[in-house]
C-alpha atoms as a PDB file:
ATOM      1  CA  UNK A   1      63.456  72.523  87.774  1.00  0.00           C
ATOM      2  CA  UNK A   2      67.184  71.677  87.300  1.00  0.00           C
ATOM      3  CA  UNK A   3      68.663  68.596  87.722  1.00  0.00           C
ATOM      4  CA  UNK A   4      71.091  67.048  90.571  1.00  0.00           C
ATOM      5  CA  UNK A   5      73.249  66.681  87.810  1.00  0.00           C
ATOM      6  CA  UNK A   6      73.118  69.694  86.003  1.00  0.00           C
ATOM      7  CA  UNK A   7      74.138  71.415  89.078  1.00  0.00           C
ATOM      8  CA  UNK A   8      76.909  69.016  90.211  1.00  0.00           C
ATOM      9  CA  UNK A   9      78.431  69.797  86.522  1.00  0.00           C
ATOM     10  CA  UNK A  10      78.101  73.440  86.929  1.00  0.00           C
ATOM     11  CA  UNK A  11      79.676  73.372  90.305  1.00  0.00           C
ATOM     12  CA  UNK A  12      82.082  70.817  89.507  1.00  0.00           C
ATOM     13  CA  UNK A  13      81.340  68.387  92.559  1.00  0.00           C
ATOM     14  CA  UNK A  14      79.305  65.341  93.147  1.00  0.00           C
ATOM     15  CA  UNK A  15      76.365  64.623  92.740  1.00  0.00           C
ATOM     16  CA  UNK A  16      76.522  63.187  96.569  1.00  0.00           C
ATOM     17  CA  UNK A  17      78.024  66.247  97.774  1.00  0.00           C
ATOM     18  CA  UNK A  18      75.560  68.205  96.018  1.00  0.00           C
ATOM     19  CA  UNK A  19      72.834  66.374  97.225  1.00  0.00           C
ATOM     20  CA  UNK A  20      74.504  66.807 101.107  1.00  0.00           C
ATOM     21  CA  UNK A  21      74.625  70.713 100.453  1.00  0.00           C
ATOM     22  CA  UNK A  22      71.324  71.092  99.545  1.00  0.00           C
ATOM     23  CA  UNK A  23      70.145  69.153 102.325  1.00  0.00           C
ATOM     24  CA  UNK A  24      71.718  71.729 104.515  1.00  0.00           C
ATOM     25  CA  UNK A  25      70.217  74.605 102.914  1.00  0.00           C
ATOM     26  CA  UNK A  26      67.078  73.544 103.107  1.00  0.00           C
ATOM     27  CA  UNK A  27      67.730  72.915 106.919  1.00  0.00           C
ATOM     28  CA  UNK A  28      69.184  76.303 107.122  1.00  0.00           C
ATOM     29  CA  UNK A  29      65.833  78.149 106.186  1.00  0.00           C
ATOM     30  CA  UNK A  30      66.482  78.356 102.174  1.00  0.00           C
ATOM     31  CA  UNK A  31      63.780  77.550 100.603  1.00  0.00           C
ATOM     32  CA  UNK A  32      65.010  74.910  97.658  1.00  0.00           C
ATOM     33  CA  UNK A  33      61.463  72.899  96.403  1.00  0.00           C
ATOM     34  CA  UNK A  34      62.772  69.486  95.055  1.00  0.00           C
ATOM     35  CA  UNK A  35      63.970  66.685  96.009  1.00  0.00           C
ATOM     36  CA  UNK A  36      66.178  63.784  94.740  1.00  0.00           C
ATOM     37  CA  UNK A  37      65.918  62.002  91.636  1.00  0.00           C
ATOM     38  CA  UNK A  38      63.195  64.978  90.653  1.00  0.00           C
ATOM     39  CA  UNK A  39      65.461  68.119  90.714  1.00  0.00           C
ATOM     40  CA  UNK A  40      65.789  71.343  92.653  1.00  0.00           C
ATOM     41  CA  UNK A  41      64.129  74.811  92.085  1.00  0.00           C
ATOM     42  CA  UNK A  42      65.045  78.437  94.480  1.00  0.00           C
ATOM     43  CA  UNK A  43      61.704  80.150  95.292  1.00  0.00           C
ATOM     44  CA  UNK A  44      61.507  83.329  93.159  1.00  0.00           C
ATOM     45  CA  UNK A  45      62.236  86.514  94.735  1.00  0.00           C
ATOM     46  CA  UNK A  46      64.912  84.628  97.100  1.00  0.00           C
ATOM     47  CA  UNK A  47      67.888  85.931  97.752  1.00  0.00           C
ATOM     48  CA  UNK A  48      71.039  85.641 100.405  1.00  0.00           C
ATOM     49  CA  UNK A  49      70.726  88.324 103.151  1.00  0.00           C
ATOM     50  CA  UNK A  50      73.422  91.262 102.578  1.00  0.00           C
ATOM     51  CA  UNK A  51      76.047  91.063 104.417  1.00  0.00           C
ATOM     52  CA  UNK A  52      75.337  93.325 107.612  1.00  0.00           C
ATOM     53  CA  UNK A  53      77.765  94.836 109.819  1.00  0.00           C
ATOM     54  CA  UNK A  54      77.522  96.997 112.786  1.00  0.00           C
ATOM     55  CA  UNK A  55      79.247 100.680 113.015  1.00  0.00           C
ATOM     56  CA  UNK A  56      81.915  99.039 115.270  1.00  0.00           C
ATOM     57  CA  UNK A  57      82.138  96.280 113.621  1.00  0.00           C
ATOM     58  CA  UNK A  58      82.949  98.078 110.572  1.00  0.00           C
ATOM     59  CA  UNK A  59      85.416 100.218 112.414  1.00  0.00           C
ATOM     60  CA  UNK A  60      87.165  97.335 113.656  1.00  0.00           C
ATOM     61  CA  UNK A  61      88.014  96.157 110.174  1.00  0.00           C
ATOM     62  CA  UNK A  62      88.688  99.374 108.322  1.00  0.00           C
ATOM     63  CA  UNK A  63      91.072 100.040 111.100  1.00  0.00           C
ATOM     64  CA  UNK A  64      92.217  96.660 111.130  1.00  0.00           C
ATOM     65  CA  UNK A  65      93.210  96.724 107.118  1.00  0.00           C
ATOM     66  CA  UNK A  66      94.796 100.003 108.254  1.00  0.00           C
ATOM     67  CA  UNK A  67      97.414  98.616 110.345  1.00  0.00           C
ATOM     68  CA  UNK A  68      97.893  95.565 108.249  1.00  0.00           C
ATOM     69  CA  UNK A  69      98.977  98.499 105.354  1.00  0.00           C
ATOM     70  CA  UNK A  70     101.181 100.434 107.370  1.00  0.00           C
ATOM     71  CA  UNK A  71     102.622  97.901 109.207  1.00  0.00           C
ATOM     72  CA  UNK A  72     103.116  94.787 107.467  1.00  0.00           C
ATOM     73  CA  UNK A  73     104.242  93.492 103.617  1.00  0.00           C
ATOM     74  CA  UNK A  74     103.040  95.214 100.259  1.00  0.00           C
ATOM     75  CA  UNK A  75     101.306  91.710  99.425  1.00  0.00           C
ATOM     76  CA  UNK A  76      99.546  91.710 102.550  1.00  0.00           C
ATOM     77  CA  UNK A  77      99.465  95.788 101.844  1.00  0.00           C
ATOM     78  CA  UNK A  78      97.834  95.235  98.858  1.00  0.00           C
ATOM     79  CA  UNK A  79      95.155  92.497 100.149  1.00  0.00           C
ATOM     80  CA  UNK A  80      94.116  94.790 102.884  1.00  0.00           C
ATOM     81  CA  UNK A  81      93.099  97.467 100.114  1.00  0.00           C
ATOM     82  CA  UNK A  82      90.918  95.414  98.228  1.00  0.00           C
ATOM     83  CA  UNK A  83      89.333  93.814 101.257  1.00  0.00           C
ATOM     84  CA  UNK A  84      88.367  97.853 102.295  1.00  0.00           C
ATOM     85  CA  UNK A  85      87.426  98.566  99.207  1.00  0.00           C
ATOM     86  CA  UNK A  86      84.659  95.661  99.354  1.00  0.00           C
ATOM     87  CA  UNK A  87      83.489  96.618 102.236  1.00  0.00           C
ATOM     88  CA  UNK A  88      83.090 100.292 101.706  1.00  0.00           C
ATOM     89  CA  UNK A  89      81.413  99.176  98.670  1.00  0.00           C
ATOM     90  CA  UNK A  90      78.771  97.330 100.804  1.00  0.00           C
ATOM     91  CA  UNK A  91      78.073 100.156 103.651  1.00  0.00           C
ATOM     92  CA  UNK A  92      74.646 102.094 103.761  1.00  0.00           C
ATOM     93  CA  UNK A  93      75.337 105.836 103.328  1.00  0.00           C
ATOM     94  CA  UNK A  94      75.399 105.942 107.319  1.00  0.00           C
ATOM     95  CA  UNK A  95      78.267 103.790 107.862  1.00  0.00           C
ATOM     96  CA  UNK A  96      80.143 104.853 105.120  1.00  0.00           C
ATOM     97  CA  UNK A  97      79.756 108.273 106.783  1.00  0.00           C
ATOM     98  CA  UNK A  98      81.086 107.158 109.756  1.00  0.00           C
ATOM     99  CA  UNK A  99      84.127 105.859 107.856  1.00  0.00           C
ATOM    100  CA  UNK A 100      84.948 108.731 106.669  1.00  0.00           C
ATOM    101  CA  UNK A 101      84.933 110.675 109.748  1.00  0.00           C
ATOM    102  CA  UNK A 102      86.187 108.014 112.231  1.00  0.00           C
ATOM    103  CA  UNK A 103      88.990 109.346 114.395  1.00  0.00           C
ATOM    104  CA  UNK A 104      92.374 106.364 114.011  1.00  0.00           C
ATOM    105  CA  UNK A 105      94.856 108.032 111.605  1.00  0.00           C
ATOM    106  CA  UNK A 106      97.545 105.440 110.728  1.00  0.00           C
ATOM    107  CA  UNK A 107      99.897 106.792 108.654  1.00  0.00           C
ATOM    108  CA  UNK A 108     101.813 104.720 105.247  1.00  0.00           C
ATOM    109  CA  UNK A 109     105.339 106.196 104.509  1.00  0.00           C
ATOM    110  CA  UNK A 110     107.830 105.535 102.562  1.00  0.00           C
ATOM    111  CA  UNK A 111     110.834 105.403 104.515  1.00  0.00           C
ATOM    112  CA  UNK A 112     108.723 102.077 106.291  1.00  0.00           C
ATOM    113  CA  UNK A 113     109.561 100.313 102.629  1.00  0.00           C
ATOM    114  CA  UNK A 114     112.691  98.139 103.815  1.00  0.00           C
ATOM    115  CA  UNK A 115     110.591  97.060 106.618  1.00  0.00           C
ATOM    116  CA  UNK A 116     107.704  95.661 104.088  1.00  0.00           C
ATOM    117  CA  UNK A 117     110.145  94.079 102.794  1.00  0.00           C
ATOM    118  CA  UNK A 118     111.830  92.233 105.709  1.00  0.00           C
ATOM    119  CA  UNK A 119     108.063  92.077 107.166  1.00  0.00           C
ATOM    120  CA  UNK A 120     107.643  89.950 103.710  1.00  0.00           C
ATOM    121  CA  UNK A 121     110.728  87.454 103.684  1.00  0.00           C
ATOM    122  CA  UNK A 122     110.107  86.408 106.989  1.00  0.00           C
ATOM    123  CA  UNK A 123     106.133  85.732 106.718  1.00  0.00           C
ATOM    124  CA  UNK A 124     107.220  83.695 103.654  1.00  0.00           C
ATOM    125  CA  UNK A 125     109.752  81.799 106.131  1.00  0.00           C
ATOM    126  CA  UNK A 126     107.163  81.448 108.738  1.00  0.00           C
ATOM    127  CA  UNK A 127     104.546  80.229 106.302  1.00  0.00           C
ATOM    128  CA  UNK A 128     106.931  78.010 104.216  1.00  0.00           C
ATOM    129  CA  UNK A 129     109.301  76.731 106.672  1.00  0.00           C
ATOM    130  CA  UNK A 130     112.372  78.008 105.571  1.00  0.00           C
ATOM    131  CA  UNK A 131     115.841  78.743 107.117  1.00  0.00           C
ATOM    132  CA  UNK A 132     116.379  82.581 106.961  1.00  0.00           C
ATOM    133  CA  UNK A 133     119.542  84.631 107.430  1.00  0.00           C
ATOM    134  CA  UNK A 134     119.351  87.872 109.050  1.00  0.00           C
ATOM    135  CA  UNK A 135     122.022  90.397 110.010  1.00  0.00           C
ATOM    136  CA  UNK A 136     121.213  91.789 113.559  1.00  0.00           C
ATOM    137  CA  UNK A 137     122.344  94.795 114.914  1.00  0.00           C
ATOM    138  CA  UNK A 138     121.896  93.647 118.889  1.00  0.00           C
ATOM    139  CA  UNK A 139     121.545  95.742 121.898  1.00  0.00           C
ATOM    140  CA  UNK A 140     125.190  95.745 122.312  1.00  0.00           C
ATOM    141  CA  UNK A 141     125.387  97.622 119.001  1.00  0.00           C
ATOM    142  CA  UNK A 142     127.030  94.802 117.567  1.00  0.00           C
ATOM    143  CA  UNK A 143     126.147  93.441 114.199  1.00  0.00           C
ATOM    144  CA  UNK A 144     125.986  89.704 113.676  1.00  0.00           C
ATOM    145  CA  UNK A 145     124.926  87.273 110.783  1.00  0.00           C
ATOM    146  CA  UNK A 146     122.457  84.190 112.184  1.00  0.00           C
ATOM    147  CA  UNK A 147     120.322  81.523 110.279  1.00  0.00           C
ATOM    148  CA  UNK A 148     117.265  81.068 112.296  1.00  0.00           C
ATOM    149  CA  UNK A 149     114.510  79.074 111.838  1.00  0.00           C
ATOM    150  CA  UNK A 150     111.339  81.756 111.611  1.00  0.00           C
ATOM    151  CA  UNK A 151     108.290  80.624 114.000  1.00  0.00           C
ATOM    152  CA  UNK A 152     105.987  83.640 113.986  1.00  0.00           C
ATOM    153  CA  UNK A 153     106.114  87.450 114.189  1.00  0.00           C
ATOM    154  CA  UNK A 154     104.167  88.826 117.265  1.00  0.00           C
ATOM    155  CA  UNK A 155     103.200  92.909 117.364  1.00  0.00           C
ATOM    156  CA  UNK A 156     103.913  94.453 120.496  1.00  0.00           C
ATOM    157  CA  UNK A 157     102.774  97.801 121.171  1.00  0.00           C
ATOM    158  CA  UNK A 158     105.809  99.763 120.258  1.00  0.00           C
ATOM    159  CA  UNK A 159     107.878  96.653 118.062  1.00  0.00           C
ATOM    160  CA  UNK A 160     106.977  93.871 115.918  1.00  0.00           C
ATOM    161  CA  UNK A 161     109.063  90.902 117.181  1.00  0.00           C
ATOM    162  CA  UNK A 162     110.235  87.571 115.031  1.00  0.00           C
ATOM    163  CA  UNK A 163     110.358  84.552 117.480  1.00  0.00           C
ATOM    164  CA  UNK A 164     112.160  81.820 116.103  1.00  0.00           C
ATOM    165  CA  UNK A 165     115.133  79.393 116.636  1.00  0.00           C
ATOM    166  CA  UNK A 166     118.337  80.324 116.625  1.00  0.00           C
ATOM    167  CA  UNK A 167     121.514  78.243 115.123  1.00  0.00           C
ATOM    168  CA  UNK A 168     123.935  80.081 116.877  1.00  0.00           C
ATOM    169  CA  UNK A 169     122.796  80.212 120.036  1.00  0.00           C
ATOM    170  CA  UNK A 170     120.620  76.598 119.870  1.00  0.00           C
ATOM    171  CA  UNK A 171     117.637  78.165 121.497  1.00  0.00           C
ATOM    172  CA  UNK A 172     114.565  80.373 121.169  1.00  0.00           C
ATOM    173  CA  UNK A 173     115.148  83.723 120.581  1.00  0.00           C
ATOM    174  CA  UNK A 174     113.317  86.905 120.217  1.00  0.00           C
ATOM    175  CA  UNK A 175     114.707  89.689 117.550  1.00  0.00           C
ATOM    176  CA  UNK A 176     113.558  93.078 117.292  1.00  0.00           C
ATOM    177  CA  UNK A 177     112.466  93.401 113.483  1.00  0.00           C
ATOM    178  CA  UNK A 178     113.371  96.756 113.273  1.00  0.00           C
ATOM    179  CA  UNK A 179     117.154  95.588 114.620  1.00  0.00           C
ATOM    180  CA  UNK A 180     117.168  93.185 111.342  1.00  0.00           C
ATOM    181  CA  UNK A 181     119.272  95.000 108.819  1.00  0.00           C
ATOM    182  CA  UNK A 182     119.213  92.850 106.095  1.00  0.00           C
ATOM    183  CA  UNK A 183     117.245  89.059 105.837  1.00  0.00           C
ATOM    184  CA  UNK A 184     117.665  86.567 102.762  1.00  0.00           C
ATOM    185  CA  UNK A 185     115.320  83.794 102.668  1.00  0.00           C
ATOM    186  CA  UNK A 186     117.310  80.021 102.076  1.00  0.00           C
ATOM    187  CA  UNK A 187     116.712  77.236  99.784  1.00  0.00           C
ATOM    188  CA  UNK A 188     117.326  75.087 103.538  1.00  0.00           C
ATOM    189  CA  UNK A 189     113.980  74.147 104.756  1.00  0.00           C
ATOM    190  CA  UNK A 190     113.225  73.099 108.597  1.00  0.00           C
ATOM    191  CA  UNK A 191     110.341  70.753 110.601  1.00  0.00           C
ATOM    192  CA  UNK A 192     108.337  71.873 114.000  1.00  0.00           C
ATOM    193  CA  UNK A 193     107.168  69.691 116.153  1.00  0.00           C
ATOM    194  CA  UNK A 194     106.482  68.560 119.781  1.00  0.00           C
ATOM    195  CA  UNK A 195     110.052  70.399 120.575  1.00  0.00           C
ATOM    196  CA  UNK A 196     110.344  73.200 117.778  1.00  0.00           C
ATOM    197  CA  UNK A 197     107.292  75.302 117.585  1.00  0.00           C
ATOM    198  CA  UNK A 198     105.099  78.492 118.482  1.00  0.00           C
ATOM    199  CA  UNK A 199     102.907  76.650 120.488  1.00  0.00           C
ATOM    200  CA  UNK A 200     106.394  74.799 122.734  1.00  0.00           C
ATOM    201  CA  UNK A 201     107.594  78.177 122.796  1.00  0.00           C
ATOM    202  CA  UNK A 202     104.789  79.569 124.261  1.00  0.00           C
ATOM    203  CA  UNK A 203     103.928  76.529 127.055  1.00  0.00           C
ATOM    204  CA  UNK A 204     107.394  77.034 128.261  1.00  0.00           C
ATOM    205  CA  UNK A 205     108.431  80.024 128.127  1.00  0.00           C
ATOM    206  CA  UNK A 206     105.690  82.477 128.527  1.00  0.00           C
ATOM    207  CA  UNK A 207     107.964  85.593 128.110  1.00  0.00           C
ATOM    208  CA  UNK A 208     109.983  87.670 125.752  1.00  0.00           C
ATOM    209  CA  UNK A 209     113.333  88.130 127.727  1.00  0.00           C
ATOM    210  CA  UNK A 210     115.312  86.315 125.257  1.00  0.00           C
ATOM    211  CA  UNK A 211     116.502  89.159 123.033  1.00  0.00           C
ATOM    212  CA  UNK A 212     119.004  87.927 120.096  1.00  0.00           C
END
């Protein structure tokens, strides 16, 4: 037997908490002997089930962590690796198999590098709220220099797309990200809310006609 204590040490939490989680184990099927005031003791021999995916299922995400490689930043890049490398590290010879042979070839080059990049200054503005300034090189082929306020970047089949709000033109606007020549994240931090946000943008407008 171990103590309530002993644990909540270990685990660094409270004894309460400790005492809430084990409750919910037991519930769950785990078979924990013990009980409060008395201490806790795991059946020998019991451990948690493997994790167990289907051959689709395991598709899915290798092709998933794929994309996110090719098409997205190197720190994002680089998380997607690791997370395939666990799960090939879990998969009966069968599926592993199967990975190997399965038919999606997404390609990583080099010359995609200044993308990663821009890919990587605006998640960073998306995720931190911060004013970014882009150089655009519109449909009109004419360059121009905006501070917009990044809301989210949305794939499309053939483009990646940053929505966000534009200074210049004092409205939502969609820019190609493969338009954006150069971005620079800013010190200049914004707020969302019931009138600045993915979720207004999306109630209201619906569409992807605003270009620039």
């Amino acid at each position: 037997m171990i103590t309530a204590e002993q644990l909540a040490l270990a685990l660094e939490i409270s004894t309460r908490t400790l005492y809430r989680d084990i409750q919910a184990l037991q519930l769950s099927g785990v078979p924990i002997d013990g009980e409060a005031g008395v201490g806790y003791r795991l059946k020998a021999g019991y451990d948690l089930p493997p994790l167990m995916l289907t051959s689709d299922e395991m598709l899915a995400l290798l092709v998933g962590a794929r994309m996110v490689r090719a098409f997205t930043d190197r720190e994002l890049a680089h998380a997607a690796e690791a997370a395939e490398s666990k799960i090939r590290s879990i998969l009966p010879d069968k599926l592993l198999q199967r990975a190997e042979q399965q038919p999606y070839c997404i390609p990583i080059v080099g010359q995609d590098d200044r993308f990663r990049d821009i890919h990587l200054i605006l998640r960073n503005g998306c995720e931190q709220k911060r004013t970014v300034s882009i150089q655009y090189h519109s449909l009109e082929s004419a360059n121009t220099e905006r501070c917009v306020y990044p809301l989210a970047i949305i794939g499309w089949r053939q483009s990646w797309m940053l929505l966000a709000w534009c200074e210049l033109r004092q409205a939502y606007r969609n820019f190609r990200m493969d338009r954006i020549q150069r971005a620079t994240l800013l010190e200049q931090t914004f707020t969302t809310g019931p009138h600045l946000s993915l979720q207004h943008y999306l109630s209201s407008e619906m569409h992807m006609d605003h270009i620039g």
